[in-house]
Every structure is written in C-alpha cells, then in structure tokens.
C-alpha atoms as a PDB file:
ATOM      1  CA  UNK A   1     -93.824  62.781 122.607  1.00  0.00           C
ATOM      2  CA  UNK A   2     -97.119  63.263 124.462  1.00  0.00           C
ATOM      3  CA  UNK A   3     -99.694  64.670 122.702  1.00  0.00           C
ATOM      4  CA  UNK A   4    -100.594  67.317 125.005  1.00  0.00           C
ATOM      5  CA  UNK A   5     -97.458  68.702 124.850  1.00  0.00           C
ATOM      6  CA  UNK A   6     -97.495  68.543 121.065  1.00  0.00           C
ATOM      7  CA  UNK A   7    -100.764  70.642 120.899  1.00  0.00           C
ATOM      8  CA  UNK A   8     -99.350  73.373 123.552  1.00  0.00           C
ATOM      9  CA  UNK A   9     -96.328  74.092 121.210  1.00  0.00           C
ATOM     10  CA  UNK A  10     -98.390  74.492 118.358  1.00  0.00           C
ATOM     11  CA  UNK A  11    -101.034  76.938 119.996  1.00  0.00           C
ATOM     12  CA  UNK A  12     -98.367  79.256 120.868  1.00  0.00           C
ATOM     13  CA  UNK A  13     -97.294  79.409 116.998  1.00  0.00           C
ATOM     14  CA  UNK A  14     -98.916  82.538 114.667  1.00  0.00           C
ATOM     15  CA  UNK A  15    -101.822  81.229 112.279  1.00  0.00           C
ATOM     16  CA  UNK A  16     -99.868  81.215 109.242  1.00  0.00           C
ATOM     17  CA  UNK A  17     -97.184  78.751 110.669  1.00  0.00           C
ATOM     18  CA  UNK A  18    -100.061  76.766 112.322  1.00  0.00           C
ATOM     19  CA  UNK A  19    -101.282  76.299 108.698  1.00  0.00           C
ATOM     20  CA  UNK A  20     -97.771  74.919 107.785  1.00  0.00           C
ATOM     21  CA  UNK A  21     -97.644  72.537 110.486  1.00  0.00           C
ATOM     22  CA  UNK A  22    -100.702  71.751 109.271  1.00  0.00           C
ATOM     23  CA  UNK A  23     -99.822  70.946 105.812  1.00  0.00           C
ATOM     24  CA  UNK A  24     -96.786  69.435 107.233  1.00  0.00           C
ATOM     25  CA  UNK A  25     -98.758  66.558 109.023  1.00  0.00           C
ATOM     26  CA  UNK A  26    -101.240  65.789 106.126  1.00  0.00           C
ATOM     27  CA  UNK A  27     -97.612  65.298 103.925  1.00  0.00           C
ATOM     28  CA  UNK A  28     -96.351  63.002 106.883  1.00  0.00           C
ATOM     29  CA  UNK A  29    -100.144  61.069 107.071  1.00  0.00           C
ATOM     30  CA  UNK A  30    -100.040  60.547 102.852  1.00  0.00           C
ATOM     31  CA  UNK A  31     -96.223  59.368 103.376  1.00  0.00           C
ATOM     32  CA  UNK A  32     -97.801  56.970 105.847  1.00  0.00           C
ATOM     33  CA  UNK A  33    -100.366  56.027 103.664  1.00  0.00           C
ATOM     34  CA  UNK A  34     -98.362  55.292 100.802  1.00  0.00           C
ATOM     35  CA  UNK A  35     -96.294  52.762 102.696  1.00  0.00           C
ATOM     36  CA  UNK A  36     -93.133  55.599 102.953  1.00  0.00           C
ATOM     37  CA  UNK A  37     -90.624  55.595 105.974  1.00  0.00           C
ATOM     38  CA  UNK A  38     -88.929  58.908 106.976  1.00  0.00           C
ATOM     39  CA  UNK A  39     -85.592  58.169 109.077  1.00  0.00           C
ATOM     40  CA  UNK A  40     -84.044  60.929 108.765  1.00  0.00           C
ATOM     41  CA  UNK A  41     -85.565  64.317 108.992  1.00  0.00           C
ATOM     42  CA  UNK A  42     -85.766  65.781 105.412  1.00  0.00           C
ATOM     43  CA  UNK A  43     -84.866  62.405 104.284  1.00  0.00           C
ATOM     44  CA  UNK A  44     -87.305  59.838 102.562  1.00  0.00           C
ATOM     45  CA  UNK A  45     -86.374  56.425 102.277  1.00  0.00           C
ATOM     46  CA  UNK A  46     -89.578  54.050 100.216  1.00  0.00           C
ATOM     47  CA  UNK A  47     -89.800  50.609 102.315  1.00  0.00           C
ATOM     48  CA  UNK A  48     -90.603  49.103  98.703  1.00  0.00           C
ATOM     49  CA  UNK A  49     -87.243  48.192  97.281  1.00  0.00           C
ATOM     50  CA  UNK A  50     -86.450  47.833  93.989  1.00  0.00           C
ATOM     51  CA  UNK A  51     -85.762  43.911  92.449  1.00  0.00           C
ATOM     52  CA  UNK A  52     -82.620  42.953  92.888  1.00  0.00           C
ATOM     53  CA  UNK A  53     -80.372  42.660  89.539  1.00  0.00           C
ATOM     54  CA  UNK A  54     -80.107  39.177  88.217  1.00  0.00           C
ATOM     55  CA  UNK A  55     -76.614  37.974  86.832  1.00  0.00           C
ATOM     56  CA  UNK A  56     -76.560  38.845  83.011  1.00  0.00           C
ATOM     57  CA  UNK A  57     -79.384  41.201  82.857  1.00  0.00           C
ATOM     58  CA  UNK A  58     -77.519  44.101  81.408  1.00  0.00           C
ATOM     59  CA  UNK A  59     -76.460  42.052  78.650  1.00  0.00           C
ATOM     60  CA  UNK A  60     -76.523  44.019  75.347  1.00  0.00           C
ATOM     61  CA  UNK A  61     -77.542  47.514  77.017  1.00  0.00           C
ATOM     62  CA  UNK A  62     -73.764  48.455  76.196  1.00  0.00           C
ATOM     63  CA  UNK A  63     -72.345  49.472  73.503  1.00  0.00           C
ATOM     64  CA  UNK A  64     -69.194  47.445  71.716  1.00  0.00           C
ATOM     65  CA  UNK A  65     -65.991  48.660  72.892  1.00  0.00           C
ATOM     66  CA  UNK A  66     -63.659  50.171  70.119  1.00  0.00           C
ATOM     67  CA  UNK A  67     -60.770  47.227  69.228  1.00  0.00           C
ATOM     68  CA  UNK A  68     -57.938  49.691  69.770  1.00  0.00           C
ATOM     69  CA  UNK A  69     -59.877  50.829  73.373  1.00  0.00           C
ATOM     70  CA  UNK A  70     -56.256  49.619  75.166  1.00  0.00           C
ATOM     71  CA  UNK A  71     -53.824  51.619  72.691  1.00  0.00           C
ATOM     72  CA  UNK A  72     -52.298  54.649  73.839  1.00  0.00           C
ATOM     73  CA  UNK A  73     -54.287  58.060  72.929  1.00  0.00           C
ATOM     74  CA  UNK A  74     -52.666  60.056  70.469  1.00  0.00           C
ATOM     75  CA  UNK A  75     -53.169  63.355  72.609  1.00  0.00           C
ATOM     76  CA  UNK A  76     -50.609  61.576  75.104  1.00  0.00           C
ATOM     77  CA  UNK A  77     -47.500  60.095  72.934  1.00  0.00           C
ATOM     78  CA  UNK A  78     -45.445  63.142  74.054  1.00  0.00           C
ATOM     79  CA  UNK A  79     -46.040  62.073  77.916  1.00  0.00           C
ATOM     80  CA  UNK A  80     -44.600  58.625  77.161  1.00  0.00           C
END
C-alpha cells in the first residue's frame, strides 16, 4: 500500500481514532522490534520457536499409574 494513500485515509478519521491508529502502529513497530511476525490479523505468531523435545525428556514428570489402572470400574459392572 502506498503511503500516500495510507496518510489520506487516516486524515479523514476523527482525532480520537487517529490517536488509536496511532497507538496501533507503535504496538506493530515494538512487535517488529521484538523480532514478532503477525500473519494473520489479530493473530501473533513469535518467529523464535521453542526447542524441540528430545526423546525421554519427560521421563519421571508423571506420576505411577495405579496396578489395577486396566480393571473394570466398579461404577460400570452393571453395564457389563
């Protein structure tokens, strides 16, 4: 979009939403800034992603399962 035409839609807005579009471009220059991507309109998406899992690095974060954890609940034996 050309600039020009940028700046002619905003003149024609009231002050107060000029002040919002306003805010609305210093948000999208700090996004920029901080290395941020916005695809989708609303939608923010961090070009920094997150380590990928290694094989065996959630070992021990769960609990032991109960021994009878197959056995049939006692709330069902009348559906079976």
């Amino acid at each position: 979009m050309e600039t020009g035409i940028l700046e002619k839609k905003i003149a024609k807005l009231p002050e107060n939403l000029k002040l919002k579009v306003e805010g609305y471009i210093d948000a999208l220059l700090s996004l920029e800034n901080q290395n941020i991507v916005l695809e989708e309109p609303g939608v923010i998406y961090k070009t920094s992603r997150a380590p990928k899992p290694v094989f065996g690095s959630g070992k021990g974060i769960f609990g032991k399962m109960a021994d009878d954890f197959d056995e049939p609940l006692e709330d069902m034996k009348e559906y079976m």
